[in-house]
C-alpha atoms as a PDB file:
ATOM      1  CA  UNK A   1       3.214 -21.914  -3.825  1.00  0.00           C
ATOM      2  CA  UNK A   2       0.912 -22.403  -0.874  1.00  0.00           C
ATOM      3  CA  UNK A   3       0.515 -20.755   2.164  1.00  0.00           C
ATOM      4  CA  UNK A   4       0.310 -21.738   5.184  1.00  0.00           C
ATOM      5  CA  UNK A   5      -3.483 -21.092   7.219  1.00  0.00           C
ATOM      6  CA  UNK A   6      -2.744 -17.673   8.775  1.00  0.00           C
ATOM      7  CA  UNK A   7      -6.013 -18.256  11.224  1.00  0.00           C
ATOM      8  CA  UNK A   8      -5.139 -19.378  15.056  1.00  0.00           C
ATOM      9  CA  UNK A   9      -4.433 -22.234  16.100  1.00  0.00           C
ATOM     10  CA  UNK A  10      -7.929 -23.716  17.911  1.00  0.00           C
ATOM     11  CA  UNK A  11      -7.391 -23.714  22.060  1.00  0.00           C
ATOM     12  CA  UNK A  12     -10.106 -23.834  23.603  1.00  0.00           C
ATOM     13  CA  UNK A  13      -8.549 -22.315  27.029  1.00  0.00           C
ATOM     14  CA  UNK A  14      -8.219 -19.451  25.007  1.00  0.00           C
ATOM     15  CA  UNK A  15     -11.810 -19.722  23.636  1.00  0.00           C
ATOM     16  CA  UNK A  16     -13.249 -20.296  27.066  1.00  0.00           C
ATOM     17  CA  UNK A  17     -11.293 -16.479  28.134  1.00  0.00           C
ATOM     18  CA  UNK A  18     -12.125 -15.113  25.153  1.00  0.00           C
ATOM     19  CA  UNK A  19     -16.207 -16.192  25.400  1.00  0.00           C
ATOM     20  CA  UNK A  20     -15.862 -15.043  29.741  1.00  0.00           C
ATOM     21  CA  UNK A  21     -14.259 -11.532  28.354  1.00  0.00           C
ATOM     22  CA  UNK A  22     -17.266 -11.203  25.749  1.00  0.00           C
ATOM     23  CA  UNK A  23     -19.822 -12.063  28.029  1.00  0.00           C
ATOM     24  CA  UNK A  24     -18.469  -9.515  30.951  1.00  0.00           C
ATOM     25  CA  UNK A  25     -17.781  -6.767  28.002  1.00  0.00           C
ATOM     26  CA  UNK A  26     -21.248  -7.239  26.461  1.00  0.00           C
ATOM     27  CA  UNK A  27     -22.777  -7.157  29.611  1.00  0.00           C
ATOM     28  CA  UNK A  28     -21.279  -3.967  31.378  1.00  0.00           C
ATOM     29  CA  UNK A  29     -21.853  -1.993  28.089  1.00  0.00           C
ATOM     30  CA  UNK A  30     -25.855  -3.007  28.040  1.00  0.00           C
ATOM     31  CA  UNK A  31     -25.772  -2.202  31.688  1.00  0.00           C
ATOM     32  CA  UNK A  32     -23.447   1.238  30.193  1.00  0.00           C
ATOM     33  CA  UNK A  33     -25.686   2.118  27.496  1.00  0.00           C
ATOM     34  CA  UNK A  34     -29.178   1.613  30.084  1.00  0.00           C
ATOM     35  CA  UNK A  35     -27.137   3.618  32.508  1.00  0.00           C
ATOM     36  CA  UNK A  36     -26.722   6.502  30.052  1.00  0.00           C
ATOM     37  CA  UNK A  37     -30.153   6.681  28.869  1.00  0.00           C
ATOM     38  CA  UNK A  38     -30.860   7.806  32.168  1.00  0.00           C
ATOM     39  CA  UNK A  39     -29.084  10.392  32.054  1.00  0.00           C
ATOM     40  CA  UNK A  40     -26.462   9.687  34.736  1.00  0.00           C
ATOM     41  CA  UNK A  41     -23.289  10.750  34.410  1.00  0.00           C
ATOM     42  CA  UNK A  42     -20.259   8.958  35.630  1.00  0.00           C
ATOM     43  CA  UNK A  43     -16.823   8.646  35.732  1.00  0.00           C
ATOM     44  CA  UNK A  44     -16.256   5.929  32.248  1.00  0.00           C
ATOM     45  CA  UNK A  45     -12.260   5.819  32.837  1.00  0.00           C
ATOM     46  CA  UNK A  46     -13.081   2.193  34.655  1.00  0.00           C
ATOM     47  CA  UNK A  47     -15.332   0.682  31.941  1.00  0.00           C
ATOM     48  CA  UNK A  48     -12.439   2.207  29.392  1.00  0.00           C
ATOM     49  CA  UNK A  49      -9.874   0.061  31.706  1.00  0.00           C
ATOM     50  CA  UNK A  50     -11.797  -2.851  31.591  1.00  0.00           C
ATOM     51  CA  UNK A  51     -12.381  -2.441  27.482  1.00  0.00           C
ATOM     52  CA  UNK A  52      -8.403  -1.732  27.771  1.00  0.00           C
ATOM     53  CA  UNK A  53      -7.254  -4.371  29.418  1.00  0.00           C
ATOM     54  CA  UNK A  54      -9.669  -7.235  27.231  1.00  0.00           C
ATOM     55  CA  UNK A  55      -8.234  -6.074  24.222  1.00  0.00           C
ATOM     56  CA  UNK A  56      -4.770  -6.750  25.852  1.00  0.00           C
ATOM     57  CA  UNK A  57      -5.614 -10.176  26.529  1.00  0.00           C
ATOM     58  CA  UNK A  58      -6.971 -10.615  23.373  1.00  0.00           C
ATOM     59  CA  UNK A  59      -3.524  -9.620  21.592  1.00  0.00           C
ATOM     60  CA  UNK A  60      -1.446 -11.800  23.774  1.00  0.00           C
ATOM     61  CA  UNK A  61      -3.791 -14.670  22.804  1.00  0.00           C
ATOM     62  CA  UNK A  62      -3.164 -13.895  19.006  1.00  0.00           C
ATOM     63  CA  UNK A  63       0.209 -14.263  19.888  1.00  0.00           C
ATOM     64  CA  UNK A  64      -0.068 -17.450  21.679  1.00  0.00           C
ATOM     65  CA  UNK A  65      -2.219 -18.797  18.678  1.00  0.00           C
ATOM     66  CA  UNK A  66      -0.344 -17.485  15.660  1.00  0.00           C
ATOM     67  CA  UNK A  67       2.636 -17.340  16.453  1.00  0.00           C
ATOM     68  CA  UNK A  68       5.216 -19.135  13.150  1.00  0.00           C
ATOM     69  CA  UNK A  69       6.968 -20.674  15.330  1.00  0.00           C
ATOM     70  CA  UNK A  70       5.440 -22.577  18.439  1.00  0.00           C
ATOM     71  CA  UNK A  71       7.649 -22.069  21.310  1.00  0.00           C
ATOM     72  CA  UNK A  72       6.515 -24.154  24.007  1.00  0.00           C
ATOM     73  CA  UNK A  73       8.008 -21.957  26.660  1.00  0.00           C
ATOM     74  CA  UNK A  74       7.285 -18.523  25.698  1.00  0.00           C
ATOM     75  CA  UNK A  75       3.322 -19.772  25.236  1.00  0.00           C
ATOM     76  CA  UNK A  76       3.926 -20.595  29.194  1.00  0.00           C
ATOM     77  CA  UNK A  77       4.894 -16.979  29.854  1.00  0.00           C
ATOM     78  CA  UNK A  78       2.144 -15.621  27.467  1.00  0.00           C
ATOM     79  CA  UNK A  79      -0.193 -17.993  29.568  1.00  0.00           C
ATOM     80  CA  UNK A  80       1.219 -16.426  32.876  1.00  0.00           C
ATOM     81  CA  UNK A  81       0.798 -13.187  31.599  1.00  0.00           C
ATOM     82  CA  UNK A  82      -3.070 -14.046  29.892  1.00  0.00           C
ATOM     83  CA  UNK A  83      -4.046 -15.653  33.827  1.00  0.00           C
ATOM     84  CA  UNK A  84      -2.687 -12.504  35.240  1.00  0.00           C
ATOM     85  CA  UNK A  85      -4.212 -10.227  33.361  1.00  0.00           C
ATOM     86  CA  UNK A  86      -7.673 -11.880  33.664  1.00  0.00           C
ATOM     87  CA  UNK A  87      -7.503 -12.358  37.583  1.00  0.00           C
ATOM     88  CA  UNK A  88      -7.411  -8.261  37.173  1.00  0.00           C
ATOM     89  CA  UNK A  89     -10.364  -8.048  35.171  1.00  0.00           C
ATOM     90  CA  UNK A  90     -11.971  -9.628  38.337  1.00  0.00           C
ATOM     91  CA  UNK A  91     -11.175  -6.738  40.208  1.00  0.00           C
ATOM     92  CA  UNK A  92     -11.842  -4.310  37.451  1.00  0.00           C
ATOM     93  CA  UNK A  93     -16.002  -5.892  37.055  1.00  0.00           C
ATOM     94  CA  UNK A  94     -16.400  -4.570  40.348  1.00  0.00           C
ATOM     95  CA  UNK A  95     -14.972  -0.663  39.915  1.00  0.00           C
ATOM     96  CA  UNK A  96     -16.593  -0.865  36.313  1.00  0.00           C
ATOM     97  CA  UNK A  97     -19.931  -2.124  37.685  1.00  0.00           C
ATOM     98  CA  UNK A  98     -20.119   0.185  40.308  1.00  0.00           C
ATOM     99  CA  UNK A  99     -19.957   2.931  37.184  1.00  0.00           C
ATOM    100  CA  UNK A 100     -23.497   1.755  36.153  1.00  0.00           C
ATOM    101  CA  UNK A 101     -24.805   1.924  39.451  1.00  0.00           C
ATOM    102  CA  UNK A 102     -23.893  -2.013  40.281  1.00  0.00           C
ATOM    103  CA  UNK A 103     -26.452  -2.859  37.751  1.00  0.00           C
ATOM    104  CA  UNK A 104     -24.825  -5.313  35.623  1.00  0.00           C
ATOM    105  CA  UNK A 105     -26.760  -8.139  33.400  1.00  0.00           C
END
């Protein structure tokens, strides 16, 4: 018996928010790690949000492109949801940047 290819489906709108959520992630913990080896303290509960809230998106686009069943609608509220959810990461760049002392590269 063979089984279906469990992998998801390729999208690349969800590529192109999964590559902008690796590059801001990747970036804020260099600028994180630099930031600690200066000995600075800070408050990390906004970098943890930020981490939080990308691995959020990241399960709803699972969903969206693994799902057994297409289902043309509910993919429309996952994408509402997904859009949402990365117009708040936005915000969140700013309060986790400001962590690091603004220096984010």
């Amino acid at each position: 018996m063979e089984y279906p290819d469990w992998r998801p489906r390729a999208d690349p709108r969800a590529d192109e928010v999964r590559e902008r959520l690796r590059t801001v992630c990747r970036g804020l913990g260099h600028a994180a790690c630099r930031f600690a080896a200066g000995g600075v303290g800070g408050d990390p509960v906004p970098l943890l949000r930020l981490a939080d809230r990308a691995f959020e998106i990241d399960t709803l686009l699972l969903l969206v492109g693994t799902s057994l069943i297409p289902d043309a609608g509910r993919d429309v509220r996952w994408w509402g949801e997904i859009e949402a959810l990365v117009a708040e990461v936005d915000e969140m760049v700013g309060e986790a940047s400001a962590v690091v002392g603004g220096v984010f590269a």
